[in-house]
Protein backbone atom coordinates (compact mmCIF):
# COMPACT_ATOMS: atom_id res chain seq x y z
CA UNK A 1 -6.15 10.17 -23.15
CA UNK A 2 -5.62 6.76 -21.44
CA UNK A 3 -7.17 3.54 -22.99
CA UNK A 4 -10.11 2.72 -20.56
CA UNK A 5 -11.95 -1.03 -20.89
CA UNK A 6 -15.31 -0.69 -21.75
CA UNK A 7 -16.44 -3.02 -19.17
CA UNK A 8 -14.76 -0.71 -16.70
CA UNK A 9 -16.47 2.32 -18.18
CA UNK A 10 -19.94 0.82 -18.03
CA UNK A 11 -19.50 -0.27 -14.58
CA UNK A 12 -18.78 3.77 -13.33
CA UNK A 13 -21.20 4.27 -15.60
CA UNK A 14 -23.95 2.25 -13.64
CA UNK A 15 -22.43 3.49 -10.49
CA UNK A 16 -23.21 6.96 -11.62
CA UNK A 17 -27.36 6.21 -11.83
CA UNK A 18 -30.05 5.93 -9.82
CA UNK A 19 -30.62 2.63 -9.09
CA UNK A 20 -33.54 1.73 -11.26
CA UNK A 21 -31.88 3.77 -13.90
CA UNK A 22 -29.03 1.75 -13.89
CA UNK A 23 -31.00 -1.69 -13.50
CA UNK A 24 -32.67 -0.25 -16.66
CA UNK A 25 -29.41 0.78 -18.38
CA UNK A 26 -27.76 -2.42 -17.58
CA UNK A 27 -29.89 -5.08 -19.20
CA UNK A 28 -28.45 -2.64 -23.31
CA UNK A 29 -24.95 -2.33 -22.29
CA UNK A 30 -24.49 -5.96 -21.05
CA UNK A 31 -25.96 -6.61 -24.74
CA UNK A 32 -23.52 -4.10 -25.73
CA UNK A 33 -20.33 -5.31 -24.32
CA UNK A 34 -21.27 -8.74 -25.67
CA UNK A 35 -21.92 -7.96 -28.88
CA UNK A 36 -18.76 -5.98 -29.12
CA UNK A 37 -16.57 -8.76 -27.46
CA UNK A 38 -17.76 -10.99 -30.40
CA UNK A 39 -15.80 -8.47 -32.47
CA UNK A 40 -12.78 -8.81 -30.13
CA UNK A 41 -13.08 -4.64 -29.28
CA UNK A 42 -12.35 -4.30 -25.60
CA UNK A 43 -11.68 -0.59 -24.98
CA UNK A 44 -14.12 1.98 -25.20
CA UNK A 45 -12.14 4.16 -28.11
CA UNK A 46 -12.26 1.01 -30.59
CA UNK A 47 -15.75 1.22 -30.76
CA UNK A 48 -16.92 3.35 -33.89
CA UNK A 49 -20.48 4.17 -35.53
CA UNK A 50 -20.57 1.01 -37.41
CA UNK A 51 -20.04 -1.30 -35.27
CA UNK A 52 -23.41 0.31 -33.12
CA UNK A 53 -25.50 0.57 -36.26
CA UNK A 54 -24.71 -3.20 -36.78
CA UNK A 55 -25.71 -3.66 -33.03
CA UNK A 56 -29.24 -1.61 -33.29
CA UNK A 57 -30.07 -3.58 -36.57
CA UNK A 58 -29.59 -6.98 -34.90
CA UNK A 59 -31.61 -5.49 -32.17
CA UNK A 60 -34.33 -4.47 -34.46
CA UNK A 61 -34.05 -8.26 -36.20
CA UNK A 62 -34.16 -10.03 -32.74
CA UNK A 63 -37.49 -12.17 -32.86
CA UNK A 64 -38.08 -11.07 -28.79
CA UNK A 65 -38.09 -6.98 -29.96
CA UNK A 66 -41.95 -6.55 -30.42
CA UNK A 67 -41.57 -2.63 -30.10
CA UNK A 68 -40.42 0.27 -31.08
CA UNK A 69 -40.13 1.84 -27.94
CA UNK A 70 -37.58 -1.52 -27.16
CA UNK A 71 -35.23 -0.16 -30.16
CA UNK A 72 -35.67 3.55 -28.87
CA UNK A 73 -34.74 2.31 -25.26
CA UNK A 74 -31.10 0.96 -26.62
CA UNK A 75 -30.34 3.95 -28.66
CA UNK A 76 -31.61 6.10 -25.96
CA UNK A 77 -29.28 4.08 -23.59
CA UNK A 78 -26.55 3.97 -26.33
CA UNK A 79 -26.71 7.59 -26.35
CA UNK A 80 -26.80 8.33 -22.89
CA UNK A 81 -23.51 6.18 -22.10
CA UNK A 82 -21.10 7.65 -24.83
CA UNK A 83 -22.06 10.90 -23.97
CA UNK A 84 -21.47 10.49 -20.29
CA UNK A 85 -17.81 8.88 -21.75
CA UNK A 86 -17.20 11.91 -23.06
CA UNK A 87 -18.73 13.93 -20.72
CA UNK A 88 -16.13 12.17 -17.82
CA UNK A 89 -13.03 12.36 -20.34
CA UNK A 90 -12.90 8.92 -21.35
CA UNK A 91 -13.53 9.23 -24.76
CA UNK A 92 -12.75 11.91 -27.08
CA UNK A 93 -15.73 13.74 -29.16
CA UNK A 94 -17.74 12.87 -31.60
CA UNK A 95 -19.54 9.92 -29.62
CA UNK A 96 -19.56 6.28 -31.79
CA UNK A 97 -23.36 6.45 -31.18
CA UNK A 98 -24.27 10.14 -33.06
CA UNK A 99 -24.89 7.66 -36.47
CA UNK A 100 -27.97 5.87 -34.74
CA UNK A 101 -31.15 7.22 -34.96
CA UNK A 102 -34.23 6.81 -33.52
């Protein structure tokens, strides 16, 4: 399986949606990519379960998060992205994102 950038992935990714979908999806994987860059992981295989539980828990800390539905909407996101990954061949199973819950 060849190494794919995650910012590559998330831009088919987007590409793949409707257009609010994607204008949706955007706004958690930008936050995503970020947060992971921090960590220095650029490809989409070098991201594992912990580093997303870490991600939703700074989420759920984030003084702007009045909601649960907010947290639901990046795991739901989360979710929807690594399984697409998968789905497309870019990432072997078990998606990094099965470990967060709702």
């Amino acid at each position: 399986m060849e190494t794919m950038l995650l910012s590559r992935a998330i831009k088919l990714f987007l590409g793949d949606q409707k257009p609010t979908t994607a204008r949706s999806y955007a706004y958690v994987l930008k936050f995503m990519e970020e947060y992971t860059h921090v960590y220095g992981l650029y490809n989409l295989h070098e991201i594992h379960p912990d580093h997303l539980i870490e991600m939703i828990q700074l989420v759920v800390q984030r003084p702007t998060v009045k909601s649960t539905a907010t947290v639901n909407k990046y795991i739901k996101t989360i979710k929807v992205f690594f399984n697409w990954c998968i789905k497309c061949g870019f990432l072997a199973p078990p998606s990094p994102a099965v470990a967060i819950k709702r």
